[in-house]
N, C-alpha and C. Protein backbone atom coordinates (compact mmCIF):
# COMPACT_ATOMS: atom_id res chain seq x y z
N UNK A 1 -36.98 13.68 -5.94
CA UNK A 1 -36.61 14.73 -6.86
C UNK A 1 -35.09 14.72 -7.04
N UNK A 2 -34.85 14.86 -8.26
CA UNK A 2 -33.11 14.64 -8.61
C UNK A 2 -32.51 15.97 -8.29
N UNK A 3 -31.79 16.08 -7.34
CA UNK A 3 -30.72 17.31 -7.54
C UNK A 3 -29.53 16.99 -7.96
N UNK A 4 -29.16 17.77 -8.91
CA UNK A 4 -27.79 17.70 -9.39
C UNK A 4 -26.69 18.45 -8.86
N UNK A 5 -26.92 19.62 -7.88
CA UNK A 5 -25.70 20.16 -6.66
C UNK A 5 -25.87 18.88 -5.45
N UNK A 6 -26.96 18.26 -5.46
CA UNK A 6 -26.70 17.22 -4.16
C UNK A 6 -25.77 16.01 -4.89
N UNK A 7 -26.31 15.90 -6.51
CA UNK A 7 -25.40 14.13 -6.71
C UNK A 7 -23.72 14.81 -7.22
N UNK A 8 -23.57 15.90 -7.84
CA UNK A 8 -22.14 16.64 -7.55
C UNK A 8 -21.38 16.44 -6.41
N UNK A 9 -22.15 17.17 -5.36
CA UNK A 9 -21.46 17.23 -4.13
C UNK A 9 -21.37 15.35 -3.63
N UNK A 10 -21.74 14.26 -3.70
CA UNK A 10 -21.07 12.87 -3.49
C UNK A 10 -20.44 12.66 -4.38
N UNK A 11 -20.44 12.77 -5.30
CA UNK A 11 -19.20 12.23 -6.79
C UNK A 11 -18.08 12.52 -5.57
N UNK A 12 -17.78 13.51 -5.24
CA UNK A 12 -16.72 14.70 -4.93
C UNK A 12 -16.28 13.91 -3.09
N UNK A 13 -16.69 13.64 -2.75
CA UNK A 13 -16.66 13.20 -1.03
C UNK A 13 -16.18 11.81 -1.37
N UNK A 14 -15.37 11.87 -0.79
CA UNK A 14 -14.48 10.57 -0.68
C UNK A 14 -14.88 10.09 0.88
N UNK A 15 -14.89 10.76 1.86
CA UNK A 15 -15.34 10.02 3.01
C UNK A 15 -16.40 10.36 4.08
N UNK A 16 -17.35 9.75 4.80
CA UNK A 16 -18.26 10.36 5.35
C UNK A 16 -18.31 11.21 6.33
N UNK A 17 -17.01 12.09 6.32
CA UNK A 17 -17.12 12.97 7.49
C UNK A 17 -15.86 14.04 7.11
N UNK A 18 -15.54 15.01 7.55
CA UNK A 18 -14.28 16.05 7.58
C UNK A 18 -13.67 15.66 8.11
N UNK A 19 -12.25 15.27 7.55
CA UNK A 19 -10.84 14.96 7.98
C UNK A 19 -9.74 16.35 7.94
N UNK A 20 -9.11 16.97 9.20
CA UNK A 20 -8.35 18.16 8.72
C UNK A 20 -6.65 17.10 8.62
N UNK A 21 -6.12 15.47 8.78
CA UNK A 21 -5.04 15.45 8.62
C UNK A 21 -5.49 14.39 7.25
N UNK A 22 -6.53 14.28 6.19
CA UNK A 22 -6.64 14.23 5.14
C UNK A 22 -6.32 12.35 4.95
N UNK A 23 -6.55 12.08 4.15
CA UNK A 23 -6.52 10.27 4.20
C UNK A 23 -5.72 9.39 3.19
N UNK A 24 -5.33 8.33 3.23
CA UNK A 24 -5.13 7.46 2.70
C UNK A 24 -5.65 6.65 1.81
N UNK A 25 -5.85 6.48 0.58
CA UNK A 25 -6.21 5.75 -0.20
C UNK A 25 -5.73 4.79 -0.24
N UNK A 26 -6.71 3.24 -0.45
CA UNK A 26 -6.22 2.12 -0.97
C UNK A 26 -7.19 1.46 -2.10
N UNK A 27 -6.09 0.66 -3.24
CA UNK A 27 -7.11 0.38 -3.96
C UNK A 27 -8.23 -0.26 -3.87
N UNK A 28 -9.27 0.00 -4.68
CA UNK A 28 -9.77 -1.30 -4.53
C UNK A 28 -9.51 -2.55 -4.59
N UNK A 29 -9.24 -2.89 -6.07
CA UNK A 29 -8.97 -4.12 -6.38
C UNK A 29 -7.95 -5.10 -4.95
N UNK A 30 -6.71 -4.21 -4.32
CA UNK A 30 -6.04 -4.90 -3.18
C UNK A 30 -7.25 -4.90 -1.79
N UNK A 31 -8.50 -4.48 -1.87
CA UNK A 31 -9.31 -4.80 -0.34
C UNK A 31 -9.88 -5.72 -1.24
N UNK A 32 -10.11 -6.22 -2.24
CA UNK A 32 -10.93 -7.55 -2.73
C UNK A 32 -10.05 -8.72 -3.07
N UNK A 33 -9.01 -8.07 -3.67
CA UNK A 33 -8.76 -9.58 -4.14
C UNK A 33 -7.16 -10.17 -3.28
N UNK A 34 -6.54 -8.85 -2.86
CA UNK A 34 -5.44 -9.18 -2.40
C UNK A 34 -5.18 -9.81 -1.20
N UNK A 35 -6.35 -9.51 -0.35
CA UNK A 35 -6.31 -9.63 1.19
C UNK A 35 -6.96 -11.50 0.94
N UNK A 36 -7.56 -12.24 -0.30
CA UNK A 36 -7.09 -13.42 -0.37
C UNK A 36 -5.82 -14.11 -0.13
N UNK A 37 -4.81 -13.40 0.02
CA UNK A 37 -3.38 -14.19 -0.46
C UNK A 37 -2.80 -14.20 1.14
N UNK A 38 -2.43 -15.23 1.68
CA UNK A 38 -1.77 -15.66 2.46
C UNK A 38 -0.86 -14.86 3.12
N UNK A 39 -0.26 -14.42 1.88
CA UNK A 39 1.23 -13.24 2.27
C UNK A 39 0.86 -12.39 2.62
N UNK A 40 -0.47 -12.08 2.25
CA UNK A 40 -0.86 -10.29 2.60
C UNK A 40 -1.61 -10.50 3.45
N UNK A 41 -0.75 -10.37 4.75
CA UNK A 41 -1.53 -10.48 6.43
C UNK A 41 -1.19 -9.30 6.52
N UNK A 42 -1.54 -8.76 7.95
CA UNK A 42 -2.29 -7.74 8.70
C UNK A 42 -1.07 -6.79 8.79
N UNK A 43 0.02 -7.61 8.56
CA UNK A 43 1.46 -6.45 8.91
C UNK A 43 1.63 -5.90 7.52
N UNK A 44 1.33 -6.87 6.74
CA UNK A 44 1.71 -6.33 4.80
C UNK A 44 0.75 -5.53 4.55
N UNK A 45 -0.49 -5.35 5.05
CA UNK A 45 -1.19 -4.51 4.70
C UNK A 45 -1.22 -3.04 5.43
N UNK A 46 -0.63 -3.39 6.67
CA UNK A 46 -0.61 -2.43 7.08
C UNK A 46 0.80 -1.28 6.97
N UNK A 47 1.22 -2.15 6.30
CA UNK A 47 2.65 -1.63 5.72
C UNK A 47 2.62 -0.89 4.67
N UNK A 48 1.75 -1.44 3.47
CA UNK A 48 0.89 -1.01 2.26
C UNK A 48 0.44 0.43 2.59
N UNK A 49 -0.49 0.18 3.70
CA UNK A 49 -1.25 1.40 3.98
C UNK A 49 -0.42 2.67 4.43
N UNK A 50 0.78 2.12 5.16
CA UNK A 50 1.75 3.46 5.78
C UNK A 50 2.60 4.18 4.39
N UNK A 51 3.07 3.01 3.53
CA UNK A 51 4.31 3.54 2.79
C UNK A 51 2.91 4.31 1.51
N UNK A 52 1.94 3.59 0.99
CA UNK A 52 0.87 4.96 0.04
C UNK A 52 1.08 6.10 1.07
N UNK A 53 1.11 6.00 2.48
CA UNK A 53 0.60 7.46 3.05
C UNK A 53 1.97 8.21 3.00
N UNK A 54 3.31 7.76 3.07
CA UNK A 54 4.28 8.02 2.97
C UNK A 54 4.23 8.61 1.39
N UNK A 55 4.27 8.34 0.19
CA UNK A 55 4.29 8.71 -1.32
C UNK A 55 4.44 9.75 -1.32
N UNK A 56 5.13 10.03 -1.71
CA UNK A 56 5.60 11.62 -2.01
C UNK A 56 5.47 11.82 -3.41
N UNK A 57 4.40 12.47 -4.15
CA UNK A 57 3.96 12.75 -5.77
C UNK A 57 5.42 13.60 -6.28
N UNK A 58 6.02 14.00 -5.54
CA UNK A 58 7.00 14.77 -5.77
C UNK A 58 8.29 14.52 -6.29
N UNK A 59 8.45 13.17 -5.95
CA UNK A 59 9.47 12.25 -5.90
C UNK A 59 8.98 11.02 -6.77
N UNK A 60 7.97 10.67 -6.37
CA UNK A 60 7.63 9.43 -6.99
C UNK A 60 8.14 7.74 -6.03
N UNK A 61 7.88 8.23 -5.29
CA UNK A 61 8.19 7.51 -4.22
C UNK A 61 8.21 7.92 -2.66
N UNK A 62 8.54 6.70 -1.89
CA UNK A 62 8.43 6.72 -0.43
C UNK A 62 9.40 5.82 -0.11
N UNK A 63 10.01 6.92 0.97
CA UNK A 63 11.51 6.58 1.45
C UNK A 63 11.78 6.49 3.04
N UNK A 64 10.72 6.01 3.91
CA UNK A 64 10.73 5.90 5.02
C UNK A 64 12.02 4.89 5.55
N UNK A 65 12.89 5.35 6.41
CA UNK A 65 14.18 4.29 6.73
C UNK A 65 12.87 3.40 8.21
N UNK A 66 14.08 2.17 8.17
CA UNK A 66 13.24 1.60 9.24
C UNK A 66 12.55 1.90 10.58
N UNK A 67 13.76 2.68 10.88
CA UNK A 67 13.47 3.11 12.46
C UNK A 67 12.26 4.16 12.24
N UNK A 68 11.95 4.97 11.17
CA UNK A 68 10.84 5.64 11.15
C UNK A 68 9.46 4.88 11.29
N UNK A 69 9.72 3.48 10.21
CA UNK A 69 8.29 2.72 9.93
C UNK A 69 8.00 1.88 11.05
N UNK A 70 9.11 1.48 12.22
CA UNK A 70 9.32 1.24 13.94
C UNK A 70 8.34 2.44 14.37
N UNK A 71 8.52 3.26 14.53
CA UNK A 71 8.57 4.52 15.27
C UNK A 71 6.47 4.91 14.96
N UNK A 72 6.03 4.44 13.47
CA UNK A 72 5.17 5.09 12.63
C UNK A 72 4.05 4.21 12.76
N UNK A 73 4.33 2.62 12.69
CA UNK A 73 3.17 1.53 12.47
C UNK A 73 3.43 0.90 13.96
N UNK A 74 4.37 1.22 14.61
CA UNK A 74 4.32 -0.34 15.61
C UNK A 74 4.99 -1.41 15.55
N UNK A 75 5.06 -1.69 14.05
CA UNK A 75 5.63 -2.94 13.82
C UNK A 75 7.26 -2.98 14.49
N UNK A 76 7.64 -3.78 15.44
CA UNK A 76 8.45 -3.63 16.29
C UNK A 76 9.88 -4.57 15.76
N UNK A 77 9.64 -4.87 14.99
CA UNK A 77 10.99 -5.95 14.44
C UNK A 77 10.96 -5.82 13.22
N UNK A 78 12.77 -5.73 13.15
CA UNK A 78 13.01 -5.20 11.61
C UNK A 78 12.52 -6.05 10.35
N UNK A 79 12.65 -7.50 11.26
CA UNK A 79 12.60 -8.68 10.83
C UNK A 79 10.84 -8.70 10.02
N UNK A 80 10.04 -8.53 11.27
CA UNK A 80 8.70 -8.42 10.38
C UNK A 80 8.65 -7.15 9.48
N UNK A 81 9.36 -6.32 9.50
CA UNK A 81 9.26 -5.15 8.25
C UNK A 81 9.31 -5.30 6.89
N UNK A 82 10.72 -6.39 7.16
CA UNK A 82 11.47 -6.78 6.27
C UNK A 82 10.34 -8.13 5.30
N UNK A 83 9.86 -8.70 5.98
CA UNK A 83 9.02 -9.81 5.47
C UNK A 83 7.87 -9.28 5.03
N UNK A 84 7.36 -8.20 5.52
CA UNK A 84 6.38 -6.88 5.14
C UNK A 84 6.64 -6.43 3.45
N UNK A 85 7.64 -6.37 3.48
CA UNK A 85 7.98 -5.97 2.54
C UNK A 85 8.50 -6.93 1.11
N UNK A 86 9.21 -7.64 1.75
CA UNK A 86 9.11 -9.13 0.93
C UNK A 86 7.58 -9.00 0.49
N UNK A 87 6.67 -9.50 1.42
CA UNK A 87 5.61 -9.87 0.81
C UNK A 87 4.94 -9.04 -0.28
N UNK A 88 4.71 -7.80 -0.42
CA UNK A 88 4.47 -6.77 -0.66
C UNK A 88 5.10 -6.52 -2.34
N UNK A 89 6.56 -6.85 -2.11
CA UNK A 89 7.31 -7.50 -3.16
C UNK A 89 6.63 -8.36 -4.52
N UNK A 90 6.47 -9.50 -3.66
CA UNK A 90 6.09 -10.93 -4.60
C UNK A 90 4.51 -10.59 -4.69
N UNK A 91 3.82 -10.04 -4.09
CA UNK A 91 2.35 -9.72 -4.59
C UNK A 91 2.52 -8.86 -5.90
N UNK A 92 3.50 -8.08 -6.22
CA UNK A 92 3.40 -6.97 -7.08
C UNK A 92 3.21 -5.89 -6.94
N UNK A 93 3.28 -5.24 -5.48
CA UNK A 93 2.47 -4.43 -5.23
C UNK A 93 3.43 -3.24 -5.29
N UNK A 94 4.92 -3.55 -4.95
CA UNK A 94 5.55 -2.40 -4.89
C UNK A 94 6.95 -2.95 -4.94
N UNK A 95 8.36 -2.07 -5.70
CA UNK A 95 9.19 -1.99 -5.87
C UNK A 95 10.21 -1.59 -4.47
N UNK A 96 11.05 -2.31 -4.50
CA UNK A 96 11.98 -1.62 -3.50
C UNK A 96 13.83 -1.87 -4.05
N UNK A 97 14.21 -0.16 -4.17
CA UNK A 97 15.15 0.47 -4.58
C UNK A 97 16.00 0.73 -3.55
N UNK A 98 17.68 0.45 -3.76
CA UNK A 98 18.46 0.78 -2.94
C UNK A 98 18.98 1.56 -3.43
N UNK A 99 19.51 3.03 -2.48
CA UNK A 99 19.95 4.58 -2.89
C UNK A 99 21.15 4.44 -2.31
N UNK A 100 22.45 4.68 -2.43
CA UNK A 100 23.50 4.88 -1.78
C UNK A 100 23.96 6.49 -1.72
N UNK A 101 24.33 7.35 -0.87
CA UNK A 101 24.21 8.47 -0.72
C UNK A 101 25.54 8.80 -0.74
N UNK A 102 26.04 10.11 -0.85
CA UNK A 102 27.75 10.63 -1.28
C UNK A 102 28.48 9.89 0.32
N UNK A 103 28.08 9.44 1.45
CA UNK A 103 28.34 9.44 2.73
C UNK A 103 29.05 8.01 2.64
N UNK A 104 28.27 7.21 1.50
CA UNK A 104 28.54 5.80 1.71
C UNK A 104 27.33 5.29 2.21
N UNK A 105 26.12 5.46 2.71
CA UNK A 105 25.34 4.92 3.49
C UNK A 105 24.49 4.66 2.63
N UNK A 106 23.65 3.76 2.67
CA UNK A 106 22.22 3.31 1.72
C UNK A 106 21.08 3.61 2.44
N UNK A 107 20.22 3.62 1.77
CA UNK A 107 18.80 3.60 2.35
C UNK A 107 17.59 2.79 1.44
N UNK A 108 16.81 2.44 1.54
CA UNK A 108 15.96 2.08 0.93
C UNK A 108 14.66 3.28 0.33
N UNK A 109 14.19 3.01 -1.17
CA UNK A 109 12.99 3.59 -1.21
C UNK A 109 12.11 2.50 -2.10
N UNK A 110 10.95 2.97 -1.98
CA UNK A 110 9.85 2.11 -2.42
C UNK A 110 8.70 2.77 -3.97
N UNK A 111 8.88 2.53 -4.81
CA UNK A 111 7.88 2.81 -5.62
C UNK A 111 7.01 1.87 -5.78
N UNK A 112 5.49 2.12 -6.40
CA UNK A 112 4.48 1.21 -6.52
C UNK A 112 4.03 1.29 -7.26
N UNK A 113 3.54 -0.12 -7.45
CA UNK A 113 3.25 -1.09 -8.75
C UNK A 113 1.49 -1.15 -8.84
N UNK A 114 1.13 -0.98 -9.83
CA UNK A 114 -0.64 -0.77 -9.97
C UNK A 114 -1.28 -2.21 -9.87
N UNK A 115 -2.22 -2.26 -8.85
CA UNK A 115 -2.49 -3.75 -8.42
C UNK A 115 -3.08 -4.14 -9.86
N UNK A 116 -3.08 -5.66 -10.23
CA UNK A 116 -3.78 -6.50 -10.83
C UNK A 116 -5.54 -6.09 -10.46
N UNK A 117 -6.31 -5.99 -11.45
CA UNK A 117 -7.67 -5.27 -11.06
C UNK A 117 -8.69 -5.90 -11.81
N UNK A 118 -8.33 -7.12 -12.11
CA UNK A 118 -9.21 -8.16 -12.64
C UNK A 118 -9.10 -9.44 -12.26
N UNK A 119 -9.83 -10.19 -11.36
CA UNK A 119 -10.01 -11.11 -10.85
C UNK A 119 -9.73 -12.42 -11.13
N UNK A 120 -10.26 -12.81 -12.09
CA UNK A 120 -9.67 -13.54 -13.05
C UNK A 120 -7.98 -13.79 -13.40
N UNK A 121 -7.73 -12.94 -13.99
CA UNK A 121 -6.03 -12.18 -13.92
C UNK A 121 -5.06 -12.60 -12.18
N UNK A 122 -5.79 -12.30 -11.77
CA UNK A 122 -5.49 -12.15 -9.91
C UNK A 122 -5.24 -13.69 -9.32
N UNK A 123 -6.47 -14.39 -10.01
CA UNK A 123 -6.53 -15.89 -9.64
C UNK A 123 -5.28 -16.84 -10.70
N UNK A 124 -5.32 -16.32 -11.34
CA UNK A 124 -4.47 -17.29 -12.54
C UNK A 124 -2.82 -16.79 -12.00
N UNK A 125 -2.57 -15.58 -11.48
CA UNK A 125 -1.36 -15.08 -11.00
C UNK A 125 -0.50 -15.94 -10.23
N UNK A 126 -1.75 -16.03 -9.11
CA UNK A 126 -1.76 -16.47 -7.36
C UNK A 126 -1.89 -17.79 -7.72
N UNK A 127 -2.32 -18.56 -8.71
CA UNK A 127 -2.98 -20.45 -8.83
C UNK A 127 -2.50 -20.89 -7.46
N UNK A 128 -3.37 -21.59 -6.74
CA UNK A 128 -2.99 -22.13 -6.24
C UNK A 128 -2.53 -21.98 -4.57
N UNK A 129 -2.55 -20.32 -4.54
CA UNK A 129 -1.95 -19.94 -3.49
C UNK A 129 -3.01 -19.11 -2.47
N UNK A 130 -4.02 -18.71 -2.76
CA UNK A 130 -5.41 -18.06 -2.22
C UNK A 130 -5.91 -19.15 -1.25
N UNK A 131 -6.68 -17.94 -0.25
CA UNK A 131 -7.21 -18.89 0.43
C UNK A 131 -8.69 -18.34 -0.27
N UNK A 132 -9.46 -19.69 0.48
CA UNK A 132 -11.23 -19.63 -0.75
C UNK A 132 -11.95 -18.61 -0.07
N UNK A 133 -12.77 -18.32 -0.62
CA UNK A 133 -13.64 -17.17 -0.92
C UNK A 133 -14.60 -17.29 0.49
């Protein structure tokens, strides 16, 4: 029997259980087609995943300094942050902006870029550079 308050109420649920510190979205299209690409190992993605949770709608961006994204993911060297982010870079996935503040000091922030969401598109981008299916 079709209920329509039961198929409402799943449209609406994003995950199978109550979260009170609320979740992270990632796209689709980057858990299918991105996690093909070489560059986007386990630190770039998981970098991906911190700086969306970082986004501030408010701003339009995410401005985590290093020692926070040290402090936040684990990732223990600036060095892999930095290549984190490179990668992250050359996939398309996200912008990174340097702010200089009245102090003299810079910081980095990050805006993001809407993944490629057609496969096809994704493969002709990457030629060459995917690992196979």
């Amino acid at each position: 029997m079709y209920n329509e308050a039961e198929e409402s109420r799943k449209k609406t649920e994003v995950l199978p259980f109550e979260t009170t510190l609320g979740f992270t979205a990632i796209p689709t299209a980057v858990c299918q087609f991105y996690v093909r690409h070489p560059r986007f190992n386990a630190n770039a993605e998981r970098m991906y995943r911190y700086l969306l949770q970082r986004y501030n709608g408010a701003f339009g961006y995410a401005w985590p300094s290093y020692s926070v994204i040290r402090r936040e993911t684990g990732i223990a060297s600036d060095s892999t942050i930095s290549k984190s982010l490179d990668a992250l870079e050359y996939l398309g996935l996200i912008e990174r902006h340097e702010h200089r503040n009245a102090s003299g000091w810079t910081n980095n922030y990050y805006t993001f870029l809407k993944p490629i969401e057609n496969e096809a598109e994704f493969e002709r981008r990457f030629s060459g550079e995917l690992r196979t299916k």
